[in-house]
ModelCIF file with pLDDT and N, C-alpha, C, O atoms, coordinates in Angstrom:
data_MODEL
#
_entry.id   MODEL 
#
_entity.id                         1 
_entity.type                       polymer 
_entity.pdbx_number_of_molecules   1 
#
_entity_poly.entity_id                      1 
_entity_poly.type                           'polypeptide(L)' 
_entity_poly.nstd_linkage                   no 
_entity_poly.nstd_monomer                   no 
_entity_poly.pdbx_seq_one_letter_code       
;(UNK)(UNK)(UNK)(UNK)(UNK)(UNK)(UNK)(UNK)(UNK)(UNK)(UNK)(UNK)(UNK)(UNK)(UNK)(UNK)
(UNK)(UNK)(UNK)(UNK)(UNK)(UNK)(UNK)(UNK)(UNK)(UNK)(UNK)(UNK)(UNK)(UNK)
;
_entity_poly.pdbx_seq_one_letter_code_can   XXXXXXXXXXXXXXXXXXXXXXXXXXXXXX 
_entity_poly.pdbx_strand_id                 A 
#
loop_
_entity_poly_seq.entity_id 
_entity_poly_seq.num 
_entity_poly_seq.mon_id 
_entity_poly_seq.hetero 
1 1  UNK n 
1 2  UNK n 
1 3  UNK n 
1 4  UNK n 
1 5  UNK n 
1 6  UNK n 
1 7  UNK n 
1 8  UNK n 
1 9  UNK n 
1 10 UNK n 
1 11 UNK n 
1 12 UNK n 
1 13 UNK n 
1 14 UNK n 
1 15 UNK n 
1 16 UNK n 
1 17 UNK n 
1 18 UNK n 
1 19 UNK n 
1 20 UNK n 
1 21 UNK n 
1 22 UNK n 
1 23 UNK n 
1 24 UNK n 
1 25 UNK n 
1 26 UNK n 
1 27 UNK n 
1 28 UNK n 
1 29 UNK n 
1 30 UNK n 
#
_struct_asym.id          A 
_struct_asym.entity_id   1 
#
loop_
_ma_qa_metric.id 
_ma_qa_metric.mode 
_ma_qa_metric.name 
_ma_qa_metric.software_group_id 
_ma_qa_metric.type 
1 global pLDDT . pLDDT 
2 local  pLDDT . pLDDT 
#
_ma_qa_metric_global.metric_id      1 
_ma_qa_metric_global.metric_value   93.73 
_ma_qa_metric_global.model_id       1 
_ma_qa_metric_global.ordinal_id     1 
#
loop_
_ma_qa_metric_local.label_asym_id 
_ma_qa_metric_local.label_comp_id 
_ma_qa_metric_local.label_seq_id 
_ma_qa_metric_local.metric_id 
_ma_qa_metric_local.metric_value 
_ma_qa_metric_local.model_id 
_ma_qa_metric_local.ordinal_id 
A UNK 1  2 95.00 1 1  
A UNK 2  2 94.00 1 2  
A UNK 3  2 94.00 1 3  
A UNK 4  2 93.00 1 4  
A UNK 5  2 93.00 1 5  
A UNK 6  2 96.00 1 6  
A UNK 7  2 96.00 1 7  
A UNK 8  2 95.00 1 8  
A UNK 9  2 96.00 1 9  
A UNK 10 2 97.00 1 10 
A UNK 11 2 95.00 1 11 
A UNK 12 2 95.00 1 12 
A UNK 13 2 96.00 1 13 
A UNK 14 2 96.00 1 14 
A UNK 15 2 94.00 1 15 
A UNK 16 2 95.00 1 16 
A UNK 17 2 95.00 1 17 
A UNK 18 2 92.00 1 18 
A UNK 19 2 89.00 1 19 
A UNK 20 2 90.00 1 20 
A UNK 21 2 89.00 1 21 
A UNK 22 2 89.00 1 22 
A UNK 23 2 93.00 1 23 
A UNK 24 2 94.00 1 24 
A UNK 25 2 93.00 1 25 
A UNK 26 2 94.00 1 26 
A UNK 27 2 92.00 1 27 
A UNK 28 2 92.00 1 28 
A UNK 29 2 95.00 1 29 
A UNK 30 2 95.00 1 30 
#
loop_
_atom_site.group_PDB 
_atom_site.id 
_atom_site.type_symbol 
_atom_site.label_atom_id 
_atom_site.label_alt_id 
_atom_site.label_comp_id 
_atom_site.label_asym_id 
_atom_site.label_entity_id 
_atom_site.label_seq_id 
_atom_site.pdbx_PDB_ins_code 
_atom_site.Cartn_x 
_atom_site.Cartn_y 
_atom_site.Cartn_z 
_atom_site.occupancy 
_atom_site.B_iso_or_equiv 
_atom_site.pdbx_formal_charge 
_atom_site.auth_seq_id 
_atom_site.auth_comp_id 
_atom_site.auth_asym_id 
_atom_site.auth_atom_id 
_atom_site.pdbx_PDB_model_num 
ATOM 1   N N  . UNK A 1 1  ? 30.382 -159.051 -154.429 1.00 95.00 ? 1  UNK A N  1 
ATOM 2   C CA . UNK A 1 1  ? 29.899 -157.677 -154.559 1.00 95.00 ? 1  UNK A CA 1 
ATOM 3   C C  . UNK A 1 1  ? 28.938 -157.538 -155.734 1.00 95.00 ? 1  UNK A C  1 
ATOM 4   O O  . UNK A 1 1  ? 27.902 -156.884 -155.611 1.00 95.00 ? 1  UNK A O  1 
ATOM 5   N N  . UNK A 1 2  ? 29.259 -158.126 -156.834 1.00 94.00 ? 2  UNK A N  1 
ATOM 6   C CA . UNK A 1 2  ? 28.378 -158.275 -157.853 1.00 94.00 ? 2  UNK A CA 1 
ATOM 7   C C  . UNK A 1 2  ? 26.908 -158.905 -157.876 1.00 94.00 ? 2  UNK A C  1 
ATOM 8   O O  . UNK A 1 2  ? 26.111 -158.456 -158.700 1.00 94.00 ? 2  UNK A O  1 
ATOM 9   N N  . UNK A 1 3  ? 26.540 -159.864 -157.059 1.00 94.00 ? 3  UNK A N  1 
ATOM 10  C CA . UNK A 1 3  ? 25.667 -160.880 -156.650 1.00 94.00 ? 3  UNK A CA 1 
ATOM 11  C C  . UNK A 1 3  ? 24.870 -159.676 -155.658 1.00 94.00 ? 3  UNK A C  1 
ATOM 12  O O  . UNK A 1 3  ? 23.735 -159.244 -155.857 1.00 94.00 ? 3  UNK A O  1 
ATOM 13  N N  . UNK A 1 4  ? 25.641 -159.347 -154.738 1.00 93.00 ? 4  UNK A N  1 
ATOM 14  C CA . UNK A 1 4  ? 24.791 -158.762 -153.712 1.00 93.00 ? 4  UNK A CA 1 
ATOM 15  C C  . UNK A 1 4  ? 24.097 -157.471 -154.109 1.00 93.00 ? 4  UNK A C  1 
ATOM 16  O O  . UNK A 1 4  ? 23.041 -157.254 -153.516 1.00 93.00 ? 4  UNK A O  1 
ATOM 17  N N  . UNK A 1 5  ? 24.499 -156.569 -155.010 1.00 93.00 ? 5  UNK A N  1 
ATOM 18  C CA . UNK A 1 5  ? 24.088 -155.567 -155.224 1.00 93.00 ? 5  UNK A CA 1 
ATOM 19  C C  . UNK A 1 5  ? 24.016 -154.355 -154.327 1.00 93.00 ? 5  UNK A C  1 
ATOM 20  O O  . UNK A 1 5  ? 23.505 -154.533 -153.221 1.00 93.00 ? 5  UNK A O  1 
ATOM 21  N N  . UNK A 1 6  ? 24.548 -152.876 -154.709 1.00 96.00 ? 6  UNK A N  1 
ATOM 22  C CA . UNK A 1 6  ? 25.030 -151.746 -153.990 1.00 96.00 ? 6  UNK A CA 1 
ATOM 23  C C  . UNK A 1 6  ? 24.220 -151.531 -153.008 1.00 96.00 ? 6  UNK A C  1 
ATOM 24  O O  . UNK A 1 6  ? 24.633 -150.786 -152.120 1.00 96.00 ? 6  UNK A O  1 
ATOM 25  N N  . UNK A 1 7  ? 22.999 -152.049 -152.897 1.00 96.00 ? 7  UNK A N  1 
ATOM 26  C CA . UNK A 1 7  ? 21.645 -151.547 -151.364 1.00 96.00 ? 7  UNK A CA 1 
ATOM 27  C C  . UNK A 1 7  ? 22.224 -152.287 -150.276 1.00 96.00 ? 7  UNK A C  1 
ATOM 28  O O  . UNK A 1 7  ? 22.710 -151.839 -149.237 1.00 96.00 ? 7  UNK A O  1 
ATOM 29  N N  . UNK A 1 8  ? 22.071 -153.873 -150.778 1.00 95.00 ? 8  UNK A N  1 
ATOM 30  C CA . UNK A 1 8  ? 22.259 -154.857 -150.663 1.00 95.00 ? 8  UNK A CA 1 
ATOM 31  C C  . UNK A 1 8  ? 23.560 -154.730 -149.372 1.00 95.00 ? 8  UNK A C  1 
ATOM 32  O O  . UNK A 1 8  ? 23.577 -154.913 -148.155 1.00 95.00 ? 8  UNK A O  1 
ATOM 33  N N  . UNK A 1 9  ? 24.546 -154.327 -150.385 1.00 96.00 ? 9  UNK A N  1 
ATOM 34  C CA . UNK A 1 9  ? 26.010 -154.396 -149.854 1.00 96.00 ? 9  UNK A CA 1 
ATOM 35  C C  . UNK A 1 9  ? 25.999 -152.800 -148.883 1.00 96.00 ? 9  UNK A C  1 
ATOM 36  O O  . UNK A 1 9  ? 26.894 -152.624 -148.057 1.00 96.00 ? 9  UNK A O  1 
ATOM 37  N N  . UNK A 1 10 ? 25.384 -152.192 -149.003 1.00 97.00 ? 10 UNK A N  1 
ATOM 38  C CA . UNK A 1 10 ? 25.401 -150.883 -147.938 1.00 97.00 ? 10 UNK A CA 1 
ATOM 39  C C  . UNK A 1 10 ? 24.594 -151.534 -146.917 1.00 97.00 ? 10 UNK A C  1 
ATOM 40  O O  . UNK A 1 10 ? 25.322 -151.870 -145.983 1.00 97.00 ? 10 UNK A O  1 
ATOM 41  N N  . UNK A 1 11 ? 23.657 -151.771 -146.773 1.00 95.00 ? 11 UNK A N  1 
ATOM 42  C CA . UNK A 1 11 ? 23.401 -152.560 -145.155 1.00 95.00 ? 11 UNK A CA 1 
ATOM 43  C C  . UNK A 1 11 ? 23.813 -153.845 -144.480 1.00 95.00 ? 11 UNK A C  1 
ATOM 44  O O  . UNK A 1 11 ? 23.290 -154.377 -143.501 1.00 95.00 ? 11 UNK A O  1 
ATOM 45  N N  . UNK A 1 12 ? 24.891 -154.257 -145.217 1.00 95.00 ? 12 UNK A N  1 
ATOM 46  C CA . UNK A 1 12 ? 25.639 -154.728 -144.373 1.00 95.00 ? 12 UNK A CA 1 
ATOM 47  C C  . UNK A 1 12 ? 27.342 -154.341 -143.829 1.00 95.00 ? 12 UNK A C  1 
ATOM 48  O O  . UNK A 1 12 ? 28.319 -154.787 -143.226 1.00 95.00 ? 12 UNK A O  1 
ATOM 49  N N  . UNK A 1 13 ? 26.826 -153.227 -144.532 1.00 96.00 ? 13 UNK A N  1 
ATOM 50  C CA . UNK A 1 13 ? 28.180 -152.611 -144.097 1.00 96.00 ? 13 UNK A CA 1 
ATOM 51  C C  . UNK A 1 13 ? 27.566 -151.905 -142.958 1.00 96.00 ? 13 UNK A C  1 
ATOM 52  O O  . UNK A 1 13 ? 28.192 -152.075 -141.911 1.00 96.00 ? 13 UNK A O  1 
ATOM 53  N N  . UNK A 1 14 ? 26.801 -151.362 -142.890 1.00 96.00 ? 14 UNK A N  1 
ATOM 54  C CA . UNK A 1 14 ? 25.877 -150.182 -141.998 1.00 96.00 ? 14 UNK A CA 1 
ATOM 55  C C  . UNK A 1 14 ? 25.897 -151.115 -141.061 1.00 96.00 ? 14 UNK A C  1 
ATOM 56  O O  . UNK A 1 14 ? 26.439 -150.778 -140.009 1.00 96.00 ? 14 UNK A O  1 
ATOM 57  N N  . UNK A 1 15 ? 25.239 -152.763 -141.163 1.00 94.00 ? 15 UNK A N  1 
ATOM 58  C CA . UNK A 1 15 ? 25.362 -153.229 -140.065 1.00 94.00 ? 15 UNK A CA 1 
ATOM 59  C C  . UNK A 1 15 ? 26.899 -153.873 -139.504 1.00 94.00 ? 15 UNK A C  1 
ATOM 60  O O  . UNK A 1 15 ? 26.656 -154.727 -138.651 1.00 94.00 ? 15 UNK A O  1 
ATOM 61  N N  . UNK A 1 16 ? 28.064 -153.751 -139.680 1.00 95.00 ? 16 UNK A N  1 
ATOM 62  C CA . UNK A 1 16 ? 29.367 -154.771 -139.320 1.00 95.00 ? 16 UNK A CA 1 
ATOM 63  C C  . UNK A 1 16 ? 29.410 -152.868 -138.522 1.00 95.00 ? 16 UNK A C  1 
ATOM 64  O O  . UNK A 1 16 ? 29.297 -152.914 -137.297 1.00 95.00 ? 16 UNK A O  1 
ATOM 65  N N  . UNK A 1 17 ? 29.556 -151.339 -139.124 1.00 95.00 ? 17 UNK A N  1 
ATOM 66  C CA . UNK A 1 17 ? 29.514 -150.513 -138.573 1.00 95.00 ? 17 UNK A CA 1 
ATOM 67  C C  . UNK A 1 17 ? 29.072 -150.508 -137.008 1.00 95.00 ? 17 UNK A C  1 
ATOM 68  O O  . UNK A 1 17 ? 29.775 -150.210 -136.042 1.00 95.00 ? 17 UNK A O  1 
ATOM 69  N N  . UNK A 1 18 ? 27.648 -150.941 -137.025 1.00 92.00 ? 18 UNK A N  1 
ATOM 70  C CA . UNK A 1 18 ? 26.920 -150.920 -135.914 1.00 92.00 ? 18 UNK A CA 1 
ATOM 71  C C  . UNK A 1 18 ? 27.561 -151.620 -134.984 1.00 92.00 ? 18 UNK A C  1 
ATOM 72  O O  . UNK A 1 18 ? 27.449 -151.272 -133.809 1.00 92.00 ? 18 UNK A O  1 
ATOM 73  N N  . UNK A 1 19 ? 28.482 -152.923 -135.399 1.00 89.00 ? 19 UNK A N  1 
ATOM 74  C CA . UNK A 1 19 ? 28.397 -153.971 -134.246 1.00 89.00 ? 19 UNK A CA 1 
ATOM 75  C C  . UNK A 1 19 ? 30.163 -153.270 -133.729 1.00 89.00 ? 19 UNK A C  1 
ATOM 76  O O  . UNK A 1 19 ? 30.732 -153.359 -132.641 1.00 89.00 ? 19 UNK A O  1 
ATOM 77  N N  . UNK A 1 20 ? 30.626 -152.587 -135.054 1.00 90.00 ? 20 UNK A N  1 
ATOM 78  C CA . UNK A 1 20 ? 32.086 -152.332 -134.387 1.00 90.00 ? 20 UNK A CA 1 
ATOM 79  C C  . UNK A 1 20 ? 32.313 -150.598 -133.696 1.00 90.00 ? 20 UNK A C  1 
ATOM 80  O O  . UNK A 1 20 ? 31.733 -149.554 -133.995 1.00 90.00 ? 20 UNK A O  1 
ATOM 81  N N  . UNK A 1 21 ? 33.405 -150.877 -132.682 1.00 89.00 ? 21 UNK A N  1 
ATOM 82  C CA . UNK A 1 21 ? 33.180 -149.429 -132.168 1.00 89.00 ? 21 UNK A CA 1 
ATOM 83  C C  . UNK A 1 21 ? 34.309 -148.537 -132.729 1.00 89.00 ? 21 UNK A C  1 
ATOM 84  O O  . UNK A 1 21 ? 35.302 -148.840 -133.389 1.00 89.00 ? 21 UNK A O  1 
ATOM 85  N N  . UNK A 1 22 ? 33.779 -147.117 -132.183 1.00 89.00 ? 22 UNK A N  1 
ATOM 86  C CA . UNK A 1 22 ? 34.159 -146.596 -133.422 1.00 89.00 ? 22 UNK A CA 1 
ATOM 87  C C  . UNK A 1 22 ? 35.346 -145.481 -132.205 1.00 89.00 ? 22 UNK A C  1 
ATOM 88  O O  . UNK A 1 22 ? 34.933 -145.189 -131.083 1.00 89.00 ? 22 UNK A O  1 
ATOM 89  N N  . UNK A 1 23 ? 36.671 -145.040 -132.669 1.00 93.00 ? 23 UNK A N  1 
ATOM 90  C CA . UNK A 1 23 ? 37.217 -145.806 -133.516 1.00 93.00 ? 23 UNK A CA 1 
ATOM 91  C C  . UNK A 1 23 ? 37.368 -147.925 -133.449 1.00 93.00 ? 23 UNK A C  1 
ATOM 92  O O  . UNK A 1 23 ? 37.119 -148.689 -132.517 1.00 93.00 ? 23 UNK A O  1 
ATOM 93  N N  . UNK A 1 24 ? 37.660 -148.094 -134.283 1.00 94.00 ? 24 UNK A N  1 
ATOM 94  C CA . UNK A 1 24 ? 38.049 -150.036 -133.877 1.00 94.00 ? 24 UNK A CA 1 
ATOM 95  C C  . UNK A 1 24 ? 39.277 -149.833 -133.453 1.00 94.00 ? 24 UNK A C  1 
ATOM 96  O O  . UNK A 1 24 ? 39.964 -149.074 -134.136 1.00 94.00 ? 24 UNK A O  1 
ATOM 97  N N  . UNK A 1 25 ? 40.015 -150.578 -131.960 1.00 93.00 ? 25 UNK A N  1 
ATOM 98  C CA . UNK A 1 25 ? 41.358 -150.422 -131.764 1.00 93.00 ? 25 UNK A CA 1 
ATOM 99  C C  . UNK A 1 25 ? 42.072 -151.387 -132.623 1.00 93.00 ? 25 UNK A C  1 
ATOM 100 O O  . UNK A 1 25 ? 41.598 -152.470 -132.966 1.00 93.00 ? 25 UNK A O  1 
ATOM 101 N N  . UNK A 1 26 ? 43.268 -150.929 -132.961 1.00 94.00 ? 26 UNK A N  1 
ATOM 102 C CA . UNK A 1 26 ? 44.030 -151.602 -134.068 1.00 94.00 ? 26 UNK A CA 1 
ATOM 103 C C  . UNK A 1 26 ? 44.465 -152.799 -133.811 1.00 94.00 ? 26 UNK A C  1 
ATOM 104 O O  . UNK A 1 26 ? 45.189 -153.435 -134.577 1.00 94.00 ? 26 UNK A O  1 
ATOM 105 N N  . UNK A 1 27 ? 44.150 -153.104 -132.968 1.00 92.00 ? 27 UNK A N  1 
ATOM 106 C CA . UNK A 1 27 ? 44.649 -154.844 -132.672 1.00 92.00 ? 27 UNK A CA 1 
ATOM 107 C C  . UNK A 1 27 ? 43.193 -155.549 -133.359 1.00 92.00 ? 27 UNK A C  1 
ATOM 108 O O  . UNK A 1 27 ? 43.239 -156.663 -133.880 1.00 92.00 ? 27 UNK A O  1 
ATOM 109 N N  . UNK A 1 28 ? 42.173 -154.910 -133.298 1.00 92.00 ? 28 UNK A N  1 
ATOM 110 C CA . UNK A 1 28 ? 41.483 -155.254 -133.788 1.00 92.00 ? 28 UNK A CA 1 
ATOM 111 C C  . UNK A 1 28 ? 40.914 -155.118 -135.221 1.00 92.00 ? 28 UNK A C  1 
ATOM 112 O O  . UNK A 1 28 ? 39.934 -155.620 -135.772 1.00 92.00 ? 28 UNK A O  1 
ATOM 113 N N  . UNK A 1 29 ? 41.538 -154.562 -135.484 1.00 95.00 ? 29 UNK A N  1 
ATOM 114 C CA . UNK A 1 29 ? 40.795 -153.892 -137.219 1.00 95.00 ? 29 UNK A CA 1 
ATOM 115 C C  . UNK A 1 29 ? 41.233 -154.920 -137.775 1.00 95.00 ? 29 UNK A C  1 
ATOM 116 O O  . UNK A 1 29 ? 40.295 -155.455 -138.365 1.00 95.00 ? 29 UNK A O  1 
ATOM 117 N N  . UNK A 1 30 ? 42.503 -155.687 -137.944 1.00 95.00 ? 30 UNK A N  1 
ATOM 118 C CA . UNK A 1 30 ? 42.711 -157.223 -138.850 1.00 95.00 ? 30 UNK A CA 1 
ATOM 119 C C  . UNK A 1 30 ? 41.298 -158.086 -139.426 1.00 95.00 ? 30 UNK A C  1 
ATOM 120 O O  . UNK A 1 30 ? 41.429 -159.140 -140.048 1.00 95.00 ? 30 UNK A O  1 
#
């Protein structure tokens, strides 16, 4: 988290968001 930096680390959250559906079923959220 430190390395990547807060922009950095918000688009790849934005993107794991994108690829998961929303809600994630709980068998899957692990």
């Amino acid at each position: 988290a430190e390395r990547l930096g807060p922009d950095r680390a918000a688009r790849v959250l934005m993107q794991v968001c994108a690829a998961a559906p929303d809600p994630v079923p709980p068998t899957d959220r692990a």
